[in-house]
Protein backbone atom coordinates (compact mmCIF):
# COMPACT_ATOMS: atom_id res chain seq x y z
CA UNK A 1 171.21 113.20 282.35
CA UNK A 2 172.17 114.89 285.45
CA UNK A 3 169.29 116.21 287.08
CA UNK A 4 171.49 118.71 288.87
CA UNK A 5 172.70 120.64 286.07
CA UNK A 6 171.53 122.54 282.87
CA UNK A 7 174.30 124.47 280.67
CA UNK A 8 174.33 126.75 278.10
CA UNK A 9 177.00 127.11 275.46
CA UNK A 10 177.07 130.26 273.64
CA UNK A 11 178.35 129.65 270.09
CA UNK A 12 178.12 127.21 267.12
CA UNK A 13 181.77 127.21 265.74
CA UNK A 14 184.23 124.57 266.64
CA UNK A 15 185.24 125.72 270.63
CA UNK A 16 180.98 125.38 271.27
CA UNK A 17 180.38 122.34 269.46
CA UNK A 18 183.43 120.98 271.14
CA UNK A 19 182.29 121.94 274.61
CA UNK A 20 178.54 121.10 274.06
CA UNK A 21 179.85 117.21 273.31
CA UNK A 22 181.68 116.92 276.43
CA UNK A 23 178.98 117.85 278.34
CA UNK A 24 176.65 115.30 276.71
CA UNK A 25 179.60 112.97 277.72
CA UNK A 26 179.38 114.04 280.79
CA UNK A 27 175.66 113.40 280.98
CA UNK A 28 174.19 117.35 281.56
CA UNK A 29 172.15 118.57 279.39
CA UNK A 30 173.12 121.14 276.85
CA UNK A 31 171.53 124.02 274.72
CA UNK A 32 173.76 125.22 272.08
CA UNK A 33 172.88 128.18 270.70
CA UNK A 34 174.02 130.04 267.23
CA UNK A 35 172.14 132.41 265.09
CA UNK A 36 174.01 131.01 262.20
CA UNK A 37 171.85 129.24 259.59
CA UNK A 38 174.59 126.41 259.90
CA UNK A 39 176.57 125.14 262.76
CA UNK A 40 180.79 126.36 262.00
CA UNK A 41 181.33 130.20 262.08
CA UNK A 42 184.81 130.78 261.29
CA UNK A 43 185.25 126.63 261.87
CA UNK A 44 184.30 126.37 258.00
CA UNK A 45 186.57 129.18 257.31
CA UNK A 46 189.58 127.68 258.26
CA UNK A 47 192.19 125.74 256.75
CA UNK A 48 192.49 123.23 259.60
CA UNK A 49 196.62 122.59 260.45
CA UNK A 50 196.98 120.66 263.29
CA UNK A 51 200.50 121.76 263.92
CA UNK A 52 201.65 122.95 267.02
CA UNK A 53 205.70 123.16 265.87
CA UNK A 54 204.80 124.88 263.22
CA UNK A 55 202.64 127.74 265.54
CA UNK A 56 204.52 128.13 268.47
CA UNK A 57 208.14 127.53 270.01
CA UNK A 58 208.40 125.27 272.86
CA UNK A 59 208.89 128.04 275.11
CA UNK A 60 205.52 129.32 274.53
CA UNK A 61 202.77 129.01 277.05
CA UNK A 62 200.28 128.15 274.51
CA UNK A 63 202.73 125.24 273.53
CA UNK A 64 201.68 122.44 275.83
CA UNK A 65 197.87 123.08 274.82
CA UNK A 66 198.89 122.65 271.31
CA UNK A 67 201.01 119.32 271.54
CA UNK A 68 198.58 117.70 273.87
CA UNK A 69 195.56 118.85 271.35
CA UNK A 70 198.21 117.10 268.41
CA UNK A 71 198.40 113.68 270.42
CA UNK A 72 194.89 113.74 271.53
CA UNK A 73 193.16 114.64 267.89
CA UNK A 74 193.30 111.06 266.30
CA UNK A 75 190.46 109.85 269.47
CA UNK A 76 188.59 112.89 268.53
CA UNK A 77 188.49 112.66 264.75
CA UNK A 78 187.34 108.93 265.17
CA UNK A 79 184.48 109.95 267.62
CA UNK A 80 182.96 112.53 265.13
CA UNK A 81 183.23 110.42 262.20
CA UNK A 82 181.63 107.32 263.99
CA UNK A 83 178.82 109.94 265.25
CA UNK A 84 178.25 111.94 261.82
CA UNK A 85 179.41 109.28 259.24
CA UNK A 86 181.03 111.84 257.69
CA UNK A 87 185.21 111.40 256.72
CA UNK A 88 187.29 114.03 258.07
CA UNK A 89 190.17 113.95 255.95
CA UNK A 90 192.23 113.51 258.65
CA UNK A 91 196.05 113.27 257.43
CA UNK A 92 199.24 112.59 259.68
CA UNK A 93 201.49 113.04 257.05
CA UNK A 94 203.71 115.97 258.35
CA UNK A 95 204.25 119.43 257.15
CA UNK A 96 207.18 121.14 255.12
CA UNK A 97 208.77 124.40 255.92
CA UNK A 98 210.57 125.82 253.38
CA UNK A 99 213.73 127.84 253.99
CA UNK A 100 214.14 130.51 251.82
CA UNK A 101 217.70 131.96 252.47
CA UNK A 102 220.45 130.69 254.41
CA UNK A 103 219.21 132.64 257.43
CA UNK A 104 216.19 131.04 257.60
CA UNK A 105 218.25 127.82 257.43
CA UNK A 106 220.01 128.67 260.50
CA UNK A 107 216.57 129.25 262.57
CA UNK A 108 215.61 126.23 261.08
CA UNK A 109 218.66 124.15 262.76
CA UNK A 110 218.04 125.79 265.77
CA UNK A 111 213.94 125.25 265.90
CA UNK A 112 214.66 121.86 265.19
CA UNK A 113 217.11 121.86 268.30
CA UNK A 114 214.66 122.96 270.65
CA UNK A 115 211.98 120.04 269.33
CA UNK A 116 214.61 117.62 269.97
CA UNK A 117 215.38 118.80 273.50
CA UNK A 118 211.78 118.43 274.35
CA UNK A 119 211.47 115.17 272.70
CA UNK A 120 209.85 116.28 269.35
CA UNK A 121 211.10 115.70 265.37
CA UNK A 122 212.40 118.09 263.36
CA UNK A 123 214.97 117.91 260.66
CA UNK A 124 216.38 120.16 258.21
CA UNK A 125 216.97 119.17 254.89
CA UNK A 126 218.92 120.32 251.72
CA UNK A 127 216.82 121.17 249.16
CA UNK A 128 217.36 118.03 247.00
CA UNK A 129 215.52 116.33 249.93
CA UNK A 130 212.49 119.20 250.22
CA UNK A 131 211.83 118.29 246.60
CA UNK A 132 211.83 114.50 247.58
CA UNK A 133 209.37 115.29 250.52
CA UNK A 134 207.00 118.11 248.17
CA UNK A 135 208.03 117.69 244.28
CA UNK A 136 207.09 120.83 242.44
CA UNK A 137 208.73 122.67 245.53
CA UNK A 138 209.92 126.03 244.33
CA UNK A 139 213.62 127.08 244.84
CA UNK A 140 214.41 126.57 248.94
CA UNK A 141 217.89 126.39 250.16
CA UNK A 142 216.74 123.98 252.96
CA UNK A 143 213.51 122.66 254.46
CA UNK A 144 212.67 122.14 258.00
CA UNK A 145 210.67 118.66 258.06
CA UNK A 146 208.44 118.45 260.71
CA UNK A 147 206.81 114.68 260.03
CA UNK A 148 204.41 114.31 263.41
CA UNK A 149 201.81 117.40 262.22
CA UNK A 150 199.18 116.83 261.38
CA UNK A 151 196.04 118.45 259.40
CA UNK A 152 191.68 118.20 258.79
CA UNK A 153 189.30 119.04 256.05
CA UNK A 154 188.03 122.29 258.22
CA UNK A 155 185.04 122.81 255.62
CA UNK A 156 184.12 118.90 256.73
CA UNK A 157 184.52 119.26 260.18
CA UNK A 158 182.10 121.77 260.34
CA UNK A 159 178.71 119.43 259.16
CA UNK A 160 180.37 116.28 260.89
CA UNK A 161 180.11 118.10 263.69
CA UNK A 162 176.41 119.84 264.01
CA UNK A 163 175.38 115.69 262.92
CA UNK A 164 177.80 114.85 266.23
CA UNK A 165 174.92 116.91 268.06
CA UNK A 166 172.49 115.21 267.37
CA UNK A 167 173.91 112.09 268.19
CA UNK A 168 174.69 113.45 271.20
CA UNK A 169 171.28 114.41 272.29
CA UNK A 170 172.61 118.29 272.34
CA UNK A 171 169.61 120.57 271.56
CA UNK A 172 170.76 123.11 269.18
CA UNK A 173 168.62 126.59 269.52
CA UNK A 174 168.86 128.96 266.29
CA UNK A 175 168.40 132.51 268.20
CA UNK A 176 171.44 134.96 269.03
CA UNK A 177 172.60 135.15 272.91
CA UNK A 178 172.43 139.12 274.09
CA UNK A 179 173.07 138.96 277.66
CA UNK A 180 173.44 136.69 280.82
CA UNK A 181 170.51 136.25 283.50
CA UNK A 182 172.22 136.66 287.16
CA UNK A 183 171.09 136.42 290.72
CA UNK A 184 173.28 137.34 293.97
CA UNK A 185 176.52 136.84 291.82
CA UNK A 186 175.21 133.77 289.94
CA UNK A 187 174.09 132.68 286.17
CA UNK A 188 170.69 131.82 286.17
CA UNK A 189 169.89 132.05 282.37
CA UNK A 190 170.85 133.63 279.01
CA UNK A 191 168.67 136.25 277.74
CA UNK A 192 167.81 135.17 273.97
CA UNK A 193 167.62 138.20 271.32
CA UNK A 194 164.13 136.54 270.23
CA UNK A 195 162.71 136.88 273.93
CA UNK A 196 163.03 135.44 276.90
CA UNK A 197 165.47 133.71 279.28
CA UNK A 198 166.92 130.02 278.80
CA UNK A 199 167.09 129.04 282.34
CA UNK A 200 170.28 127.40 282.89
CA UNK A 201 172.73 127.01 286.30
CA UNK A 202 176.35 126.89 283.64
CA UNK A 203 176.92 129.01 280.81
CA UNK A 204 179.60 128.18 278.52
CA UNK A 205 180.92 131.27 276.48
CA UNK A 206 182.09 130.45 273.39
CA UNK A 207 181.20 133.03 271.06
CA UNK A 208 184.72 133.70 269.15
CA UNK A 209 185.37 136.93 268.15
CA UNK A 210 181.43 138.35 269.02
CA UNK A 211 181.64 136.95 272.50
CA UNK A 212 182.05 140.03 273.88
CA UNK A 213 178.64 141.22 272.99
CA UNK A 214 176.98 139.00 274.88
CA UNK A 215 178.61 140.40 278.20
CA UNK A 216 178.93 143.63 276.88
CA UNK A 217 177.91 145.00 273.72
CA UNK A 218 178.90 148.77 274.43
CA UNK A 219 182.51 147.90 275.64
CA UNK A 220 185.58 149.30 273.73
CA UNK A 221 188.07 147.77 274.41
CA UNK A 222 187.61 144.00 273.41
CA UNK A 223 188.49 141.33 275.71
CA UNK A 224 188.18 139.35 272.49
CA UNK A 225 188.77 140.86 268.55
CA UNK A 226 188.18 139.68 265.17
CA UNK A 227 191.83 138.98 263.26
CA UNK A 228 190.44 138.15 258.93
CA UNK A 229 192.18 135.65 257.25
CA UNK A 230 191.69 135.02 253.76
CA UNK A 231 191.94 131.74 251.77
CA UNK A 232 192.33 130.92 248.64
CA UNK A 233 191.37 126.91 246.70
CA UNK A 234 193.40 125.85 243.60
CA UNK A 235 192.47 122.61 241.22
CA UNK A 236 195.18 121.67 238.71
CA UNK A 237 198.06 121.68 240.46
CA UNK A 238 201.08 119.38 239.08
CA UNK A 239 202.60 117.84 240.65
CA UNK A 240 200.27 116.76 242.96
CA UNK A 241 200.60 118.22 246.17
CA UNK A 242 201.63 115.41 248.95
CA UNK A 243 201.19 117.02 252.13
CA UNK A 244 201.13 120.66 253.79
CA UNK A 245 203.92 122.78 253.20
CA UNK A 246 204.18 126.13 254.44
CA UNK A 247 207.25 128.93 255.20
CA UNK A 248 208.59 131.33 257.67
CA UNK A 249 206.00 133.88 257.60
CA UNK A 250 203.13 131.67 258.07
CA UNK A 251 201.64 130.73 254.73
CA UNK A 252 200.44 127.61 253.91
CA UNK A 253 199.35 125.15 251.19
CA UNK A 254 196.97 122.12 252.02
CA UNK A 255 195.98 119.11 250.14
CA UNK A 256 192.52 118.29 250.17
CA UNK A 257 190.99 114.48 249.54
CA UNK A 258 189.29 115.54 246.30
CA UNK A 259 192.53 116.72 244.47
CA UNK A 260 192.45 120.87 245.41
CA UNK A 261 194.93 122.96 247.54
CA UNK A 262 193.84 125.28 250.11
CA UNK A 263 195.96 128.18 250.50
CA UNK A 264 196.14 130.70 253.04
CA UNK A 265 196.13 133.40 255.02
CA UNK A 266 195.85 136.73 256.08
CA UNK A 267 195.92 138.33 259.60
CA UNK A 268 194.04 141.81 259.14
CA UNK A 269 192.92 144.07 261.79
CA UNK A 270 190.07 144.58 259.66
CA UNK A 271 187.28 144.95 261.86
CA UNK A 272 184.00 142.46 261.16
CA UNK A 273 184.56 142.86 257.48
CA UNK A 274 184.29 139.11 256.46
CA UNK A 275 184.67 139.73 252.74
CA UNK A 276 188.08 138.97 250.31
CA UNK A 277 189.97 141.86 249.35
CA UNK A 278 192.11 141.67 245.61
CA UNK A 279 195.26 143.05 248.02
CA UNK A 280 194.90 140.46 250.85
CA UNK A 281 194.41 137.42 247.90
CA UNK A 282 197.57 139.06 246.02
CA UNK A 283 199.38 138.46 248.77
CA UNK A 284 198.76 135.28 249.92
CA UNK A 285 199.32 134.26 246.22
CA UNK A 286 202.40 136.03 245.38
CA UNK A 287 203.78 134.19 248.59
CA UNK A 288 202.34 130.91 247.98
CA UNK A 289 204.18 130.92 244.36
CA UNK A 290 207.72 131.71 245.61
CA UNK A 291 208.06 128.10 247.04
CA UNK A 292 205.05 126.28 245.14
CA UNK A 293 205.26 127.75 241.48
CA UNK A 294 203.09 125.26 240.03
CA UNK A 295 200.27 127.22 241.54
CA UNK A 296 200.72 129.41 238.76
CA UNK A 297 199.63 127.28 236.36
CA UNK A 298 196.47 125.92 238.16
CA UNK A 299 192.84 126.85 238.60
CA UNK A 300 191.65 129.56 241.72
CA UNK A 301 188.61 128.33 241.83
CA UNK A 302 186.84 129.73 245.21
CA UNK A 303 188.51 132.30 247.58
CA UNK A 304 186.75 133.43 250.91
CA UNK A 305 187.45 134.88 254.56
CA UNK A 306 186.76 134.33 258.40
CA UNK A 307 187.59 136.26 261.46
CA UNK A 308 189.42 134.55 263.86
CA UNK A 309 189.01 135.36 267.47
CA UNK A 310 191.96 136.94 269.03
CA UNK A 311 192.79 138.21 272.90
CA UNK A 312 195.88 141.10 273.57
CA UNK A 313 197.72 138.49 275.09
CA UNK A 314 197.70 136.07 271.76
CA UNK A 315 196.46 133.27 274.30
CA UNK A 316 192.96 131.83 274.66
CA UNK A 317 190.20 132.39 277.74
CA UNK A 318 189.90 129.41 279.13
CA UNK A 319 188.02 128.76 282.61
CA UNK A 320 185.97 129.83 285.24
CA UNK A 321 184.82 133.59 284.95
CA UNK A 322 185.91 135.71 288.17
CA UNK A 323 182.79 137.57 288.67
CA UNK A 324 180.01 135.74 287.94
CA UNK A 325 179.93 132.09 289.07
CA UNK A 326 178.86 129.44 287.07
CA UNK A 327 180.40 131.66 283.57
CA UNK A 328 182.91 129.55 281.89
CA UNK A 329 185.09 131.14 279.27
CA UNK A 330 186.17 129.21 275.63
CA UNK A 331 186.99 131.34 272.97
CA UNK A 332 189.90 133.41 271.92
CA UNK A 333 191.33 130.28 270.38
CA UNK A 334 193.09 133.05 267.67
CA UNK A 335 194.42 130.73 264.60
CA UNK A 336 194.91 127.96 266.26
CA UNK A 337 190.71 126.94 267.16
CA UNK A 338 190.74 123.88 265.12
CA UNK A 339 194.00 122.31 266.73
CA UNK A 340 192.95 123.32 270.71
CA UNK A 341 189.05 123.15 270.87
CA UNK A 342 188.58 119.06 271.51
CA UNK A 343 191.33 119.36 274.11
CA UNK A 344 190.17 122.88 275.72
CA UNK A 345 187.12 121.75 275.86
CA UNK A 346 187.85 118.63 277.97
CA UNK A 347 189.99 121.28 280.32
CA UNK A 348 186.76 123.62 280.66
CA UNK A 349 183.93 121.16 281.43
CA UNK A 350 186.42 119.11 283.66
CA UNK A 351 186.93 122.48 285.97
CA UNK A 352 183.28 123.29 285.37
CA UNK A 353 181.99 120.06 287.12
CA UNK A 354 184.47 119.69 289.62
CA UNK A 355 183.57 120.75 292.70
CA UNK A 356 187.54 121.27 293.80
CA UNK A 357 189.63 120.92 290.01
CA UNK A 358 192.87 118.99 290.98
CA UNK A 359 196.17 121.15 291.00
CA UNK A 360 197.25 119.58 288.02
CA UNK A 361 193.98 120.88 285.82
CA UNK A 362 194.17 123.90 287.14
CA UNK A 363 197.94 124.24 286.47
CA UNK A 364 196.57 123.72 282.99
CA UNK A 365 194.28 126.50 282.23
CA UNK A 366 196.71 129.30 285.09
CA UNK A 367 197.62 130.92 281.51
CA UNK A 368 194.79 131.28 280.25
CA UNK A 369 192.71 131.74 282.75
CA UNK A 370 190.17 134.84 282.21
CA UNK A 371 190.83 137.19 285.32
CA UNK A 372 193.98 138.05 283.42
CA UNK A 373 191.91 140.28 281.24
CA UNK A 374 189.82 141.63 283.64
């Protein structure tokens, strides 16, 4: 361990656990903490898409996080199943987007224009071959087949990786963080809500959508907001469901290993409310069964929520606080925390222990870097 350093990383859910592991690769040693009972937060709450063409547009600054996450998940998945022993359900089998009119269609043809100019697949097909790729697919007029996404059991990930941890060496520290320790500009420690100060020269903050309580609980407006989703699990379904399929408007079905389909989601300015609401699951099902009628016909049997952490901009904080040295920012990961965190995480820690972070890492994290919200 280096003798040099000791960091903190504020938060349990996947953009902590993420972080925490590559400092333990990086031989510091790491506290974790969560006031969770169990190491996820919204992690478990999530459906767990790994699709960064189905997300975002090419043109989007978020984009090159996304694809680089996509190419670099397959190394990741291995390393937390070899640490946990646990199977991920990891699945490269592509994702579906159903086209619903024939102008939907036409911004199909043209999405899958811009993936080809930047070197990616995407191909729109007539609905005869959208029933080859999902059978049981409701009535489309096209699909847009996107086969290099990707997808994870979310509700897996979540154990696999508080076992990962441990492997790791990473202590984990069940208390809540409520403020930062500082001398002459500096992080010296992270003030615990069950007393006292963990003494610590790098604090990681990673606290989703509360991690603006730990810098300032009384602030108004959020650098950081809660956005619910809600999900919904089916059994039953016939025909089976292949792979992900989802349409324009950002709903989603997933398979999972043991024969269910996860169904989602909401995005509700709803405040911390982390509860299901009979209007938000109406919708997601009355959606869901326009393009995947069989759904009708099978079992709900579990529906639930999580608040995803969300920034003005729509884009993640990511890097080295401007006031207070030694504050690193990960969180804000909106929707997409899953997909990012392994890769944002390498980005962080890599700035954080550089003494001068090459041009080309810091090129990285310019969009997202924190002093944009300031």
């Amino acid at each position: 361990m280096s003798a040099a350093r000791r960091a903190v990383v504020i938060g349990g859910g996947v953009a902590g656990c993420t972080v925490a592991l590559e400092l333990a690769r990086a031989e510091v040693q790491a506290t974790l903490i969560e006031p969770r009972a169990a190491i996820g937060g919204a992690t478990g709450a999530a459906a767990g898409i790994l699709a960064p063409q189905f997300e975002t547009d090419p043109g989007d600054p978020l984009f090159p996080l996304l694809l680089a996450s996509r190419r670099a998940y397959p190394d990741f998945v291995h390393a937390v199943e070899r640490a946990s022993g646990r199977d991920l359900d990891f699945r490269e089998d592509g994702l579906v987007i159903a086209n619903l009119g024939a102008a939907e269609t036409e911004a199909a043809a043209r999405a899958a224009e811009r993936y080809r100019a930047h070197g990616l697949t995407g191909v729109v097909r007539d609905a005869e071959g959208g029933e080859w790729l999902v059978p049981g697919l409701g009535p489309v007029d096209s699909v847009l087949w996107l086969p290099d996404e990707a997808a994870i059991d979310a509700q897996a990930l979540a154990p696999a990786l508080e076992r990962a941890l441990a492997t790791a060496g990473v202590e984990v520290r069940r208390d809540r963080a409520i403020g930062l320790e500082t001398r002459a500009g500096a992080v010296r420690g992270v003030a615990l809500e069950t007393g006292g100060i963990l003494a610590c020269d790098l604090v990681f903050l990673a606290a989703g959508a509360w991690s603006d309580d730990v810098l300032d609980p009384h602030r108004k407006a959020r650098v950081v907001r809660p956005v619910r989703g809600q999900m919904l699990r089916f059994r039953g379904l016939v025909p089976a469901l292949p792979r992900q399929v989802a349409d324009h408007a950002g709903c989603y079905a997933l398979p999972r290993a043991d024969g269910s389909v996860v169904v989602g989601s909401t995005m509700e300015e709803a405040g911390y409310e982390e509860r299901t609401t009979g209007g938000g699951l109406e919708a997601i099902r009355s959606r869901a069964f326009g393009w995947l009628p069989g759904l009708r016909d099978a079992i709900l049997v579990e529906t639930w929520a999580g608040l995803r952490p969300f920034t003005p901009d729509g884009l993640p904080v990511l890097g080295a606080d401007p006031e207070v040295d030694g504050l690193h920012h990960a969180t804000g990961y909106g929707r997409n925390g899953i997909l990012i965190a392994p890769q944002a995480a390498a980005l962080a820690v890599a700035a954080a222990l550089r003494a001068r972070p090459g041009a080309a890492l810091l090129e990285s994290l310019s969009p997202f870097d924190p002093a944009r919200l300031a």
